[in-house]
C-alpha atoms as a PDB file:
ATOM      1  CA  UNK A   1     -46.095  -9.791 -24.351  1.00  0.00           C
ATOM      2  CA  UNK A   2     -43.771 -12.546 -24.716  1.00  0.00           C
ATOM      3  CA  UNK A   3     -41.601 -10.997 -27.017  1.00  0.00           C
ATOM      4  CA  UNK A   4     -41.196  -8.294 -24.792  1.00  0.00           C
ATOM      5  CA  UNK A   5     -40.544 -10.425 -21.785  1.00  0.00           C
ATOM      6  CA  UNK A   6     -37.931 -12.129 -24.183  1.00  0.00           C
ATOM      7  CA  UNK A   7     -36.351  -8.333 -24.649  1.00  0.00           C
ATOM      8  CA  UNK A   8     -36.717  -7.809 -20.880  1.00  0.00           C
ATOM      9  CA  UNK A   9     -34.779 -11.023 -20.045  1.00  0.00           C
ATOM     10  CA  UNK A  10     -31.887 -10.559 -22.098  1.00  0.00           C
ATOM     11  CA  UNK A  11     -31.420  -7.110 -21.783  1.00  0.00           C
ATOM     12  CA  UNK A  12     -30.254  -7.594 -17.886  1.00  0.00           C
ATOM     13  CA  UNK A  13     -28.532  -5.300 -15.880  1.00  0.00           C
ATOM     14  CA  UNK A  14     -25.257  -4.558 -17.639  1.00  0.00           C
ATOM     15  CA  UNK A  15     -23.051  -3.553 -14.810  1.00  0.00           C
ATOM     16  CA  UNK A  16     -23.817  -7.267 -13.744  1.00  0.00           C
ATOM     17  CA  UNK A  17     -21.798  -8.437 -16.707  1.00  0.00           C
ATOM     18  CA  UNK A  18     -18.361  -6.656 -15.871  1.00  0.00           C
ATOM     19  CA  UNK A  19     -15.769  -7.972 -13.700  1.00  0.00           C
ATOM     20  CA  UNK A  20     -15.012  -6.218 -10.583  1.00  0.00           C
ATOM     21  CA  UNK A  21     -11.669  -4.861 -11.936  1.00  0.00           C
ATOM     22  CA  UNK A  22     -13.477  -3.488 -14.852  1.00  0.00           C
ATOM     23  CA  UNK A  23     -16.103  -1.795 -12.157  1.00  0.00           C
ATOM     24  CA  UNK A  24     -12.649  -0.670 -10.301  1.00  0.00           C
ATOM     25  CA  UNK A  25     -11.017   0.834 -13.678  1.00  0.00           C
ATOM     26  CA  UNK A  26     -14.419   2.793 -14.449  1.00  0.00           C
ATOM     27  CA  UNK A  27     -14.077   4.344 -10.787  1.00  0.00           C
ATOM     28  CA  UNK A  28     -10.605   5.127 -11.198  1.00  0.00           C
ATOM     29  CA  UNK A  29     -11.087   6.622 -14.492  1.00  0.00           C
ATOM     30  CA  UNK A  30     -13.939   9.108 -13.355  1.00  0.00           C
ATOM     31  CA  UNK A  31     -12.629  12.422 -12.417  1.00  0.00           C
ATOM     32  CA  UNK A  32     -14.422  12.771  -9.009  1.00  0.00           C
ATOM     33  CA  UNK A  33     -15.871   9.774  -6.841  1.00  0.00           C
ATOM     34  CA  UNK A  34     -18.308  11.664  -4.895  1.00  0.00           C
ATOM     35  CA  UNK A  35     -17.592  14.618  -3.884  1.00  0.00           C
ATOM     36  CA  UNK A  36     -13.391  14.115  -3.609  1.00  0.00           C
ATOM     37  CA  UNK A  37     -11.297  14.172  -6.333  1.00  0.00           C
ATOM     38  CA  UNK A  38     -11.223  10.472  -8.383  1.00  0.00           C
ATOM     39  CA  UNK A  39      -8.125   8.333  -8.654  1.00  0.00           C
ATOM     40  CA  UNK A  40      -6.738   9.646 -11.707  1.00  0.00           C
ATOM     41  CA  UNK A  41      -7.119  13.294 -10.683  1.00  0.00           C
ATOM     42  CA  UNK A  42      -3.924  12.870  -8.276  1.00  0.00           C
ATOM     43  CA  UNK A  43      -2.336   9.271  -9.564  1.00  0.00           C
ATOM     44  CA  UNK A  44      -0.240   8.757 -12.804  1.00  0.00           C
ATOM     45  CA  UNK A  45      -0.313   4.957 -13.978  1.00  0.00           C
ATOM     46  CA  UNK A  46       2.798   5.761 -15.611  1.00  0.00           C
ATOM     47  CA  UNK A  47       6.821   4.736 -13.500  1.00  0.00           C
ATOM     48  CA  UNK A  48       8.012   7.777 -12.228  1.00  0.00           C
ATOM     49  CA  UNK A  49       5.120  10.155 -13.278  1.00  0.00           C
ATOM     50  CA  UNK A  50       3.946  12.419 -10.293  1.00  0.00           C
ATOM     51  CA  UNK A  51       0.693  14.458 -10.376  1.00  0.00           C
ATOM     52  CA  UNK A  52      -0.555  14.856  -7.266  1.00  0.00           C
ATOM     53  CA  UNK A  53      -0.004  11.606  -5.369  1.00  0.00           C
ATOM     54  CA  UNK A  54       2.671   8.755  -5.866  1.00  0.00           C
ATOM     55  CA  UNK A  55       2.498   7.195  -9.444  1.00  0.00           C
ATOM     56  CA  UNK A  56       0.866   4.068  -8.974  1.00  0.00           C
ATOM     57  CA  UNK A  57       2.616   2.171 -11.756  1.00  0.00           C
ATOM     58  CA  UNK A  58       3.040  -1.063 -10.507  1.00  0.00           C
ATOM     59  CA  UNK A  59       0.882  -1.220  -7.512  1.00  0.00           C
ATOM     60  CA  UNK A  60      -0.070  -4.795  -7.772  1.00  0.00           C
ATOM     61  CA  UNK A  61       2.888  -6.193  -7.530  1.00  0.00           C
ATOM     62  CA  UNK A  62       4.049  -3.986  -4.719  1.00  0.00           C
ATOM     63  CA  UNK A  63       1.464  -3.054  -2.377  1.00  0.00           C
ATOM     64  CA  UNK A  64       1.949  -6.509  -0.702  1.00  0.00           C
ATOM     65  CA  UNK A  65       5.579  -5.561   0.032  1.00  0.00           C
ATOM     66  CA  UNK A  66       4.571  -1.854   1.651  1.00  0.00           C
ATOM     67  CA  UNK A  67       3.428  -3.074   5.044  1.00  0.00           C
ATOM     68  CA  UNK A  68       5.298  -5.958   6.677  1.00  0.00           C
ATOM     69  CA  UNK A  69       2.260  -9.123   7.226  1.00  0.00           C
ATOM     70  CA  UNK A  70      -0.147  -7.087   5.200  1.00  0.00           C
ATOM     71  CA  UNK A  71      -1.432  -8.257   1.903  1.00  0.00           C
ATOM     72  CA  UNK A  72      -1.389  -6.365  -0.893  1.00  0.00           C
ATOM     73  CA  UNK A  73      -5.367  -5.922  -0.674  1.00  0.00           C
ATOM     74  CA  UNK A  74      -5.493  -5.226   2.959  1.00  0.00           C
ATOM     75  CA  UNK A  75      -3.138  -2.261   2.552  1.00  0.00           C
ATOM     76  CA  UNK A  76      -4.468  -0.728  -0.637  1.00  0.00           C
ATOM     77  CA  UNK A  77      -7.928  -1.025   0.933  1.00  0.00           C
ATOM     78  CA  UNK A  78      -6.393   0.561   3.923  1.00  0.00           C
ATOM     79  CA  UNK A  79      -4.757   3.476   1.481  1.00  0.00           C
ATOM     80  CA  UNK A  80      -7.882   4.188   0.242  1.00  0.00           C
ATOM     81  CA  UNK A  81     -10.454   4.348   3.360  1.00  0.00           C
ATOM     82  CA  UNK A  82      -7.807   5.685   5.780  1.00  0.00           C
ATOM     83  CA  UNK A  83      -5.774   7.393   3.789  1.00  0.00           C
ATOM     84  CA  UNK A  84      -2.843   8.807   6.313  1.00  0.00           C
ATOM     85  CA  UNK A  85      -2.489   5.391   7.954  1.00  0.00           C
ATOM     86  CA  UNK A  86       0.305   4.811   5.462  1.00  0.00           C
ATOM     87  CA  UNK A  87       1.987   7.693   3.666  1.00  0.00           C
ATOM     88  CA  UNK A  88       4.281   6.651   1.143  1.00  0.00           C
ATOM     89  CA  UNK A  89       8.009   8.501   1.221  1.00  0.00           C
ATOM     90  CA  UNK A  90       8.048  11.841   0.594  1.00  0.00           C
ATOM     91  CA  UNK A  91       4.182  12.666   0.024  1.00  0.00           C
ATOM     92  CA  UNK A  92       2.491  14.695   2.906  1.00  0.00           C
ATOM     93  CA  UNK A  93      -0.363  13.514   5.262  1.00  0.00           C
ATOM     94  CA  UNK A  94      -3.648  14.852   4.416  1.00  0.00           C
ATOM     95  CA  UNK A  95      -3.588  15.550   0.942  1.00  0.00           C
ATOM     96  CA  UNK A  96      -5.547  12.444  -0.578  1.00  0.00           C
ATOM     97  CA  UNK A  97      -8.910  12.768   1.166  1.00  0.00           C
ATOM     98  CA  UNK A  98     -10.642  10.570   3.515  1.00  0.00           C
ATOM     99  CA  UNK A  99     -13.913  10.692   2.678  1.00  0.00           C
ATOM    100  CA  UNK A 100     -13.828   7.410   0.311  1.00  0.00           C
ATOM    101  CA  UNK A 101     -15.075   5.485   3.107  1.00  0.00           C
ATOM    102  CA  UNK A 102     -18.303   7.268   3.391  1.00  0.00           C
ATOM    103  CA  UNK A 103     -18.875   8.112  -0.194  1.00  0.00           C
ATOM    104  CA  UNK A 104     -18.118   4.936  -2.016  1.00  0.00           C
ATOM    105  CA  UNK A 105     -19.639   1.488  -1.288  1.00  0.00           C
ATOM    106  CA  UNK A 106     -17.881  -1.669   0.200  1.00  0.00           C
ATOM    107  CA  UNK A 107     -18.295  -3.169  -3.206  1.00  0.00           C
ATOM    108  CA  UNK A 108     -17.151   0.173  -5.257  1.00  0.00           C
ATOM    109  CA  UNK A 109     -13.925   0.108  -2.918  1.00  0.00           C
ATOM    110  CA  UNK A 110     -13.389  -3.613  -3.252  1.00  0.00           C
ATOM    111  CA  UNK A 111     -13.312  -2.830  -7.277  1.00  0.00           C
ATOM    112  CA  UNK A 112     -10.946  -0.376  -7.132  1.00  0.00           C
ATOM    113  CA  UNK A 113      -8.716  -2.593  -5.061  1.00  0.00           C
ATOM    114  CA  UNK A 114      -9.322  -5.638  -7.507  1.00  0.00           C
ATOM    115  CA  UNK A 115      -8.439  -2.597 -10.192  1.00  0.00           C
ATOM    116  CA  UNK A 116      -5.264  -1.901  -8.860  1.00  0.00           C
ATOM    117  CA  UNK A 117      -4.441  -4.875  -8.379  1.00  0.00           C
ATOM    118  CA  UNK A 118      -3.752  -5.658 -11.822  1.00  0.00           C
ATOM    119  CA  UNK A 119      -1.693  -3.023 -12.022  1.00  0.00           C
ATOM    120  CA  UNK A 120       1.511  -4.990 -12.351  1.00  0.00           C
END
């Protein structure tokens, strides 16, 4: 019994161990978040590479500069729950969908925005 309490203790909960970014990568990474398309379905981490969406190459360092007294947080939680409130040059309205809000938990959105943020 104690030996398998000893098992039980360490074994923990190993999404408790990863950073939030790391959560945030793992959500970007999948190819559906719900039952919308996932981040890298539509977004290219590489300058100047469009698949769907804008690349986001970059987006830490400039999604504090999109929206004048906005922080870069603020707006790329913004981009991601309400998704037409900020459409970046020459990319349509209504394409990315707007369903994150209701399919992905405050902390699974607050990941992918600590993701991106380290996207310098």
């Amino acid at each position: 019994l104690v030996i398998a309490l000893g098992f039980s203790a360490c074994g923990g909960n190993e999404s408790s161990t990863k950073s939030s970014s790391e959560t945030g990568q793992e959500l970007f990474e999948k190819s559906a978040l719900g039952t919308a398309a996932g981040c890298k379905t539509c977004h290219s981490l590489e300058p100047g590479v469009i698949v769907i969406g804008p690349s986001l190459a970059g987006i830490g360092s400039s999604a504090g500069t999109r929206v004048e007294n906005q922080t870069a947080e603020a707006y790329l939680k913004e981009s991601i729950l309400k998704p037409d409130a900020y459409l970046v040059e020459g990319f349509p309205a209504g394409v990315m969908p707007n369903s994150y809000g209701s399919q992905l938990s405050t902390e699974e959105v607050d990941s992918l925005v600590g993701y991106l943020l380290t996207i310098k």
